[in-house]
C-alpha atoms as a PDB file:
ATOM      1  CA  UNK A   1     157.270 184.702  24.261  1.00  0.00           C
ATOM      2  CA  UNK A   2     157.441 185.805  20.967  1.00  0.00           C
ATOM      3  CA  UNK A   3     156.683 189.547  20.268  1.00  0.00           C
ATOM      4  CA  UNK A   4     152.540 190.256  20.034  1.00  0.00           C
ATOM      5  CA  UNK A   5     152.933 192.311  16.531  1.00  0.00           C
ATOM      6  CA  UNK A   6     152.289 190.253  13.403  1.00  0.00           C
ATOM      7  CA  UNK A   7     155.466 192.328  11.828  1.00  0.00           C
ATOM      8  CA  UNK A   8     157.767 194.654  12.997  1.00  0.00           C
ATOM      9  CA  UNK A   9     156.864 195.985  16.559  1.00  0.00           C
ATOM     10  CA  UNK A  10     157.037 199.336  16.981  1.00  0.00           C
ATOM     11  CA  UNK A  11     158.022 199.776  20.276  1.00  0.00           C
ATOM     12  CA  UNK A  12     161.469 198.690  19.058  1.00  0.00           C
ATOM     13  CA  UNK A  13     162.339 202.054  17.452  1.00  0.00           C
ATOM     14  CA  UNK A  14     162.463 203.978  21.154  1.00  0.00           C
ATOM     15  CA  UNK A  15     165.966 205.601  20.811  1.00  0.00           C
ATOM     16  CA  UNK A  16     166.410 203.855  24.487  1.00  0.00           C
ATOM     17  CA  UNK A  17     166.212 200.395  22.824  1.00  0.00           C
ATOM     18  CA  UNK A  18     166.633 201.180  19.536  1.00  0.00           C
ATOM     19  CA  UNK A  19     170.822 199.982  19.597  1.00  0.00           C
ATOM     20  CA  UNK A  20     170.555 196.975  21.589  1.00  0.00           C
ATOM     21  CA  UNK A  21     167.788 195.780  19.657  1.00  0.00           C
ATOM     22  CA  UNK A  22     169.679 196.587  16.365  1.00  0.00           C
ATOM     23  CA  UNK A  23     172.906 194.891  17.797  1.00  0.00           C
ATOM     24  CA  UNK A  24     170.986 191.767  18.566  1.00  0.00           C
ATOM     25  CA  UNK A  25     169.145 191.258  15.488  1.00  0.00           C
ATOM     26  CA  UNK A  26     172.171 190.821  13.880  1.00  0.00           C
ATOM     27  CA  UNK A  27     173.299 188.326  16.129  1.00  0.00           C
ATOM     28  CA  UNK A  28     170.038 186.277  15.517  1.00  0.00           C
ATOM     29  CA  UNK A  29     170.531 186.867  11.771  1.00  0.00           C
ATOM     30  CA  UNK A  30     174.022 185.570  12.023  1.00  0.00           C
ATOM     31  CA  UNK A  31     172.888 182.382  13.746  1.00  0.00           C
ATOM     32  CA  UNK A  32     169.972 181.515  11.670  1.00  0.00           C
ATOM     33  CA  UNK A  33     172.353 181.978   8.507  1.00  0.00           C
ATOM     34  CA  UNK A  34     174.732 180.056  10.089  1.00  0.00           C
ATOM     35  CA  UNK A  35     172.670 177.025  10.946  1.00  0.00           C
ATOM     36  CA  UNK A  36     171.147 176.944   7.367  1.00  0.00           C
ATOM     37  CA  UNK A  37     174.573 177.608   5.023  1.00  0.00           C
ATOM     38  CA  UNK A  38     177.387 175.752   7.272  1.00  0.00           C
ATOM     39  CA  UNK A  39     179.430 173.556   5.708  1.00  0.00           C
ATOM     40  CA  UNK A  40     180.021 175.252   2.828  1.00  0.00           C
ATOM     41  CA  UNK A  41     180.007 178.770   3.893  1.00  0.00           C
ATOM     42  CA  UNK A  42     180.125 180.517   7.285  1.00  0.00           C
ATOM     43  CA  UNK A  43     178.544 183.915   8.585  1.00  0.00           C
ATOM     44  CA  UNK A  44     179.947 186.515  10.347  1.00  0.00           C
ATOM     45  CA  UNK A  45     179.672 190.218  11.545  1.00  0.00           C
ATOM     46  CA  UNK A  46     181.760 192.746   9.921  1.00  0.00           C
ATOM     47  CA  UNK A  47     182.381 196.638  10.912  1.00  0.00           C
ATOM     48  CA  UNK A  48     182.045 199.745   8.479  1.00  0.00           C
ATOM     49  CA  UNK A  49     184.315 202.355   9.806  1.00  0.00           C
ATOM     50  CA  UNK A  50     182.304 205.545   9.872  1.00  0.00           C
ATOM     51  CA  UNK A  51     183.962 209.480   9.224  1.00  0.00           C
ATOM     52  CA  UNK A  52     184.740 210.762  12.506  1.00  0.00           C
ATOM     53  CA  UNK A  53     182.531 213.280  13.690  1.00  0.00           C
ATOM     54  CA  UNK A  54     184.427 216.621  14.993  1.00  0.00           C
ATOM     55  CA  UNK A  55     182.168 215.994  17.978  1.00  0.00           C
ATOM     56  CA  UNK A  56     182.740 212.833  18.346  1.00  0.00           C
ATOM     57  CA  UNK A  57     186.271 211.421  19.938  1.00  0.00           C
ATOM     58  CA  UNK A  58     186.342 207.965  18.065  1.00  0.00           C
ATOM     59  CA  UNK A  59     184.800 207.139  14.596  1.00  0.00           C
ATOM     60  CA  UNK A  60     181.598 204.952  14.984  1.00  0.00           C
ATOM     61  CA  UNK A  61     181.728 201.407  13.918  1.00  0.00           C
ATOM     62  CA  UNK A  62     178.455 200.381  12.066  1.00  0.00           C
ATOM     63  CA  UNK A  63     178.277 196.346  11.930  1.00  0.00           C
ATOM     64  CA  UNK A  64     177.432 194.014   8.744  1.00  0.00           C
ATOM     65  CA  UNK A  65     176.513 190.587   8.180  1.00  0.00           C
ATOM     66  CA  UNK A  66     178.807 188.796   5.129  1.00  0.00           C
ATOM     67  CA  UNK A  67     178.278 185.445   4.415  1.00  0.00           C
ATOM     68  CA  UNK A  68     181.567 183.932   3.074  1.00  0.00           C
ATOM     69  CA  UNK A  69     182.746 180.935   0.896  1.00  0.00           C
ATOM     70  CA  UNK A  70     184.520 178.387   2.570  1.00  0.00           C
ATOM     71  CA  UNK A  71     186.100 176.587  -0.700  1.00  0.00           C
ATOM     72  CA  UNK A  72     186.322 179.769  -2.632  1.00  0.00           C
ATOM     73  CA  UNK A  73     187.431 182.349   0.402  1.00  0.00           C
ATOM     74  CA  UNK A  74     184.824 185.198  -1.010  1.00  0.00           C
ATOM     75  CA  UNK A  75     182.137 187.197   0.443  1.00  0.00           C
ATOM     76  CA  UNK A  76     179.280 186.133  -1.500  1.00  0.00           C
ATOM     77  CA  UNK A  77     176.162 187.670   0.213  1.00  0.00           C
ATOM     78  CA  UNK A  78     176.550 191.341   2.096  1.00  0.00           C
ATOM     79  CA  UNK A  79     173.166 191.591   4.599  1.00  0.00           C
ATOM     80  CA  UNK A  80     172.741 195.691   5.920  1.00  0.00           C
ATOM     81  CA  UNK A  81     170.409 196.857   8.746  1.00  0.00           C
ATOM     82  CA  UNK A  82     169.455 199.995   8.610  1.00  0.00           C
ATOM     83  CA  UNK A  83     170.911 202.446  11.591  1.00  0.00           C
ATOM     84  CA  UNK A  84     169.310 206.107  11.945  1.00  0.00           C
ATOM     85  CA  UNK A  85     172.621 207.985  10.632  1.00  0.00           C
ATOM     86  CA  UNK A  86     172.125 205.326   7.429  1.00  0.00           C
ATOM     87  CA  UNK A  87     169.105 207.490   6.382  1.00  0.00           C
ATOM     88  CA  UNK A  88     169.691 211.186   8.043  1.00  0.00           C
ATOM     89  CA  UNK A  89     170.501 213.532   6.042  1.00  0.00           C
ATOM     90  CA  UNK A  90     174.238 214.160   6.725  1.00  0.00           C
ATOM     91  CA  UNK A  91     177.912 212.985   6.476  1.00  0.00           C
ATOM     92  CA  UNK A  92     177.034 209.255   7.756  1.00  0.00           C
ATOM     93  CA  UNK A  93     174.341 209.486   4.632  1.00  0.00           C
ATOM     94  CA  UNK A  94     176.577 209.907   2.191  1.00  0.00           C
ATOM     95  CA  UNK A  95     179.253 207.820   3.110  1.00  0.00           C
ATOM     96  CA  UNK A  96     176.471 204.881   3.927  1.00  0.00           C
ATOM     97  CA  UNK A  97     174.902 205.797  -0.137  1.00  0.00           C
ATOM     98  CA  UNK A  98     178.977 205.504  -1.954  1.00  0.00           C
ATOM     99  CA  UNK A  99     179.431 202.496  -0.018  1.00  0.00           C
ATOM    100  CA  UNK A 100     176.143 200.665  -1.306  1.00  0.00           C
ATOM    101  CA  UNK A 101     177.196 201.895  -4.838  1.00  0.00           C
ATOM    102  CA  UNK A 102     180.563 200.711  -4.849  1.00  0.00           C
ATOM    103  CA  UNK A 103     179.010 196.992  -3.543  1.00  0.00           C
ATOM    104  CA  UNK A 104     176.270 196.901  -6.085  1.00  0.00           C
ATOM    105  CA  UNK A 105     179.108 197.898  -8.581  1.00  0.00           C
ATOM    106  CA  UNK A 106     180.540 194.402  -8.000  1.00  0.00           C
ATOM    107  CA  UNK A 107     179.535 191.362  -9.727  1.00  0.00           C
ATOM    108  CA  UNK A 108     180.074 188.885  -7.349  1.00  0.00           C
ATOM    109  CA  UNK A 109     178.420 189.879  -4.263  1.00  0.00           C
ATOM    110  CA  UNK A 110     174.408 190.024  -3.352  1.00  0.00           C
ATOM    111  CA  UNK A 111     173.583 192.574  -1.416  1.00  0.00           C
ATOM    112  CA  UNK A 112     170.678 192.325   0.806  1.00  0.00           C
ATOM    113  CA  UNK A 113     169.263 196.018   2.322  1.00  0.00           C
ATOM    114  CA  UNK A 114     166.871 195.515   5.708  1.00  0.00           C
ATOM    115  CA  UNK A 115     165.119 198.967   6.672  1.00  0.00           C
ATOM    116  CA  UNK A 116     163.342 198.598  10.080  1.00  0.00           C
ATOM    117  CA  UNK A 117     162.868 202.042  10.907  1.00  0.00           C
ATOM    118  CA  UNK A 118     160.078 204.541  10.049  1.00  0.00           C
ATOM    119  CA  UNK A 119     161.728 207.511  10.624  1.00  0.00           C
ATOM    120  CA  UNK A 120     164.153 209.457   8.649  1.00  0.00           C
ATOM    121  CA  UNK A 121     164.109 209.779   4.953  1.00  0.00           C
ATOM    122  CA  UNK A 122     163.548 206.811   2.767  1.00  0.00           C
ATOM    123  CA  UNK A 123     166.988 205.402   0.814  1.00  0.00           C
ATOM    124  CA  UNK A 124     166.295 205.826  -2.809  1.00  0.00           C
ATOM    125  CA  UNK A 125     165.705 202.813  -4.910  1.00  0.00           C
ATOM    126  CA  UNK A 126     163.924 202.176  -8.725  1.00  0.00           C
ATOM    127  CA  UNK A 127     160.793 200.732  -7.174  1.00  0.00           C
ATOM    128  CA  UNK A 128     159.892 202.727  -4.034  1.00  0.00           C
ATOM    129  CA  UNK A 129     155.746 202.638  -3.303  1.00  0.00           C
ATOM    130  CA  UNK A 130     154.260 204.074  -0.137  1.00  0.00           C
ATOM    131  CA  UNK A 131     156.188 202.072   3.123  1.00  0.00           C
ATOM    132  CA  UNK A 132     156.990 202.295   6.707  1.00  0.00           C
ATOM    133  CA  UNK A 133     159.566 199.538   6.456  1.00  0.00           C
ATOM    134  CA  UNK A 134     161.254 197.710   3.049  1.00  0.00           C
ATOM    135  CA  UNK A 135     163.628 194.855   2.469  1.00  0.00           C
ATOM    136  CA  UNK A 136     165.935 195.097  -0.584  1.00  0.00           C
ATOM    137  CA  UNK A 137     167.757 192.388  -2.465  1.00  0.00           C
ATOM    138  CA  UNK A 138     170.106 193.217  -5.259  1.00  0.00           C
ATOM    139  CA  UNK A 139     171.699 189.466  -6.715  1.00  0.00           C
ATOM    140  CA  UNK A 140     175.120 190.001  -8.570  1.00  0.00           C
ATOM    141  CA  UNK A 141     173.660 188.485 -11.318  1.00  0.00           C
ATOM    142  CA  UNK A 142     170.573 190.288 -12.106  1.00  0.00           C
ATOM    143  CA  UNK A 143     172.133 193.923 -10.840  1.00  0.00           C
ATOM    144  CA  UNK A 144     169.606 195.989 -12.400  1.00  0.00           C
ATOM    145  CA  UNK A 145     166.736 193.903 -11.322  1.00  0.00           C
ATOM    146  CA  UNK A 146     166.585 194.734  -7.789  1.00  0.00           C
ATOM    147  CA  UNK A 147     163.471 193.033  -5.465  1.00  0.00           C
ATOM    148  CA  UNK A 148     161.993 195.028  -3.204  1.00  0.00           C
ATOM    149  CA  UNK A 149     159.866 194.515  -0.377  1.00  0.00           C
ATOM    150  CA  UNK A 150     157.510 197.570   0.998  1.00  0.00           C
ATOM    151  CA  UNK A 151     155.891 196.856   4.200  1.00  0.00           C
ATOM    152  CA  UNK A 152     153.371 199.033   6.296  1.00  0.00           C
ATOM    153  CA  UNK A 153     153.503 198.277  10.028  1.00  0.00           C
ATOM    154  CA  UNK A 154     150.101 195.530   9.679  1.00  0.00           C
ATOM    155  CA  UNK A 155     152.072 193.977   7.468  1.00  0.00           C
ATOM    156  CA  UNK A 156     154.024 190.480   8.666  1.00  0.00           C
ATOM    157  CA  UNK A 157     157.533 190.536   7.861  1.00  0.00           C
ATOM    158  CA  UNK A 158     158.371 188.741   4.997  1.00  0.00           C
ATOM    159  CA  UNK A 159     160.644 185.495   4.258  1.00  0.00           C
ATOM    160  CA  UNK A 160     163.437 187.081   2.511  1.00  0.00           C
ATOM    161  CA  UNK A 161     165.360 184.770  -0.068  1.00  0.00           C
ATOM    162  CA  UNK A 162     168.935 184.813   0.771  1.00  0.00           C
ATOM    163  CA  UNK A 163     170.767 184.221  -2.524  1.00  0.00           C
ATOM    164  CA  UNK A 164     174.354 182.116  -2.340  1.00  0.00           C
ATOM    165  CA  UNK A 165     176.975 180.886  -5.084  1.00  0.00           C
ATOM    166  CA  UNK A 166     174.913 179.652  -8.482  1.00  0.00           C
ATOM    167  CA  UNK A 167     175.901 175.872  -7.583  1.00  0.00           C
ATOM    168  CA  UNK A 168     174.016 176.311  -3.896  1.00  0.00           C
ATOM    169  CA  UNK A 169     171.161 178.309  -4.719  1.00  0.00           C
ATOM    170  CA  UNK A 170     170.068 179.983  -1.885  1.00  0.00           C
ATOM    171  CA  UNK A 171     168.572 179.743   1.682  1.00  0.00           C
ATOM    172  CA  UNK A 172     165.725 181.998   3.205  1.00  0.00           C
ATOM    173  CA  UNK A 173     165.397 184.193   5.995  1.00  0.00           C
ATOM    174  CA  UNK A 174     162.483 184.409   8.461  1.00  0.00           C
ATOM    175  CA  UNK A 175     163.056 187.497   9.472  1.00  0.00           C
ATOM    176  CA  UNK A 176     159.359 187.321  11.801  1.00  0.00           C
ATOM    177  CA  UNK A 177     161.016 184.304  13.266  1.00  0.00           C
ATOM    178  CA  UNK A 178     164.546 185.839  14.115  1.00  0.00           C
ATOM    179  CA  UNK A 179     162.650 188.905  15.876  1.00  0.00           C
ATOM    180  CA  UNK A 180     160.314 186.984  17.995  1.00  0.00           C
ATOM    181  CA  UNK A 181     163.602 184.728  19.258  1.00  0.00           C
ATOM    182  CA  UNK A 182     165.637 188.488  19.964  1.00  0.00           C
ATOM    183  CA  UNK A 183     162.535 189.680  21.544  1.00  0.00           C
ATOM    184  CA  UNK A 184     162.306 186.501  24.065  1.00  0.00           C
ATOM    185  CA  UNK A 185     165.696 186.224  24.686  1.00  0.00           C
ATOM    186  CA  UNK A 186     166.295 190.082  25.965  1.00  0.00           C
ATOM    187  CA  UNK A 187     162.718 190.032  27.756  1.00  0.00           C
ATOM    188  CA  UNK A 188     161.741 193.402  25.919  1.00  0.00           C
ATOM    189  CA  UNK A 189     158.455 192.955  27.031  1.00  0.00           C
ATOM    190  CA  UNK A 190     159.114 193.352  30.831  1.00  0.00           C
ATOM    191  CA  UNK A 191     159.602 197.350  29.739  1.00  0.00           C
ATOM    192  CA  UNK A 192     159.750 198.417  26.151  1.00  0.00           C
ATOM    193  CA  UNK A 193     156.012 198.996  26.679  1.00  0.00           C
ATOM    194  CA  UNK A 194     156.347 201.910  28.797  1.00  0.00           C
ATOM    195  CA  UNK A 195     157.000 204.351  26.624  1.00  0.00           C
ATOM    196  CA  UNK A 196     155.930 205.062  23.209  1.00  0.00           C
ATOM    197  CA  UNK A 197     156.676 204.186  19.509  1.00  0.00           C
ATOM    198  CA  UNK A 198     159.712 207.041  17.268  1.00  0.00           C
ATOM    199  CA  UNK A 199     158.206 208.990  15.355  1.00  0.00           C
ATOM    200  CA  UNK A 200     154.924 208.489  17.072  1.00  0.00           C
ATOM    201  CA  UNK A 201     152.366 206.401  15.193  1.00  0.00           C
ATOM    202  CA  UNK A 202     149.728 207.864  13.166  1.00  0.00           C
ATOM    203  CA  UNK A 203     146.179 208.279  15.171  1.00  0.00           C
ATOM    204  CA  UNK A 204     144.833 205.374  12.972  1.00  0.00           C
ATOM    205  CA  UNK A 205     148.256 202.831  13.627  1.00  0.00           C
ATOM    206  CA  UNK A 206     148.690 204.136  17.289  1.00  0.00           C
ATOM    207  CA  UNK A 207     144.577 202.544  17.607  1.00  0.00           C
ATOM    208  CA  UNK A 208     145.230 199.478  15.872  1.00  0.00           C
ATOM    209  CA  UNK A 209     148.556 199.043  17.730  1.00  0.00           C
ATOM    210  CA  UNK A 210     146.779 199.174  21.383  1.00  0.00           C
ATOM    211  CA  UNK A 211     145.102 195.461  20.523  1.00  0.00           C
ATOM    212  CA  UNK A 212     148.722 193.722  20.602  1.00  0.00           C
ATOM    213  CA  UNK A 213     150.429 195.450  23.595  1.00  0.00           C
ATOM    214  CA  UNK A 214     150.235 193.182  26.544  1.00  0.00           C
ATOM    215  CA  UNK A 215     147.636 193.902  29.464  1.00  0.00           C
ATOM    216  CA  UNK A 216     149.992 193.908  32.224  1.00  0.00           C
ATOM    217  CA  UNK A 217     151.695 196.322  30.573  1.00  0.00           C
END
């Protein structure tokens, strides 16, 4: 069963299911890529190395989708989603900010940004209205000319163009599509629904949320 929420579904950002649910939407990105680009290129999951903490016994390890060139053996397109410690305030900030500008420093990589979280501080970008979530796409070719995507919670999620070597094109993404497949296959709703949206919704979202969250629930 597909999730109830015409976008993203706020009961996803719990802290309790946050991780899992980030871990598996990257696995459904991967395999929708995958089905669309193969022969010519394949998609897999990378890991970005984090600083260790002093707290912390083992540096986290943050993963990345990279789709990659068969013929040419290059990562063309870089795809991030968004963790918490992407957007604190902090170490895992600023490491997360010199790593996106040394990627959109090259010219032969798109970079694709995917911000499903409404807490935290918003990543700066050139075109930044009023948003709980945002999708950004930066194509090697047109650096400067990033596309952005702001979307408040009513909003569906967008088809997001994935951009590929100039001889391919591109494929798209439907990101709506992806999520409702992660949130059938790990049964969320048998229990997300039990406890409430982070950061709680506004009085006006948390009433206009109520209409999509199952009965039995």
């Amino acid at each position: 069963m597909p999730s109830p929420f015409p976008g993203m579904n706020p009961y996803l950002e719990q802290d309790s299911i946050r991780r899992d649910f980030h871990k598996s939407l990257i696995v459904g990105i991967r395999d929708e890529l995958a089905r669309q680009v193969t022969p010519k290129y394949f998609v897999r999951i990378g890991e970005t190395r984090y600083p260790q903490q002093p707290a912390v016994p083992e540096p986290e390890l943050i993963p990345f989708l990279e789709i990659v060139s068969i013929r040419e053996r290059k990562s063309v397109t870089l795809i991030e989603i968004l963790r918490p410690s992407n957007k604190s305030f902090g170490s895992d900030r600023e490491f997360f900010v010199k790593r996106r500008s040394r990627l959109l420093g090259k010219n032969s990589t798109h970079y694709i940004e995917i911000d499903l979280l409404r807490g935290e501080p918003r990543m700066r970008t050139r075109v930044s209205p009023p948003h709980d979530y945002s999708i950004l796409l930066s194509r090697f070719e047109r650096r400067y000319e990033v596309e952005f995507w702001p979307i408040q919670l009513p909003d569906p999620l967008p088809t997001v163009p994935v951009p590929l070597l100039p001889a391919d094109g591109g494929t798209n993404l439907d990101l709506k599509g992806v999520l409702d497949r992660v949130y059938d296959a790990a049964r969320y709703e048998s229990y997300i629904y039990r406890g409430q949206p982070e950061p709680a919704l506004s009085t006006a979202d948390d009433e206009w949320a109520k209409q999509f969250v199952p009965v039995h629930s």
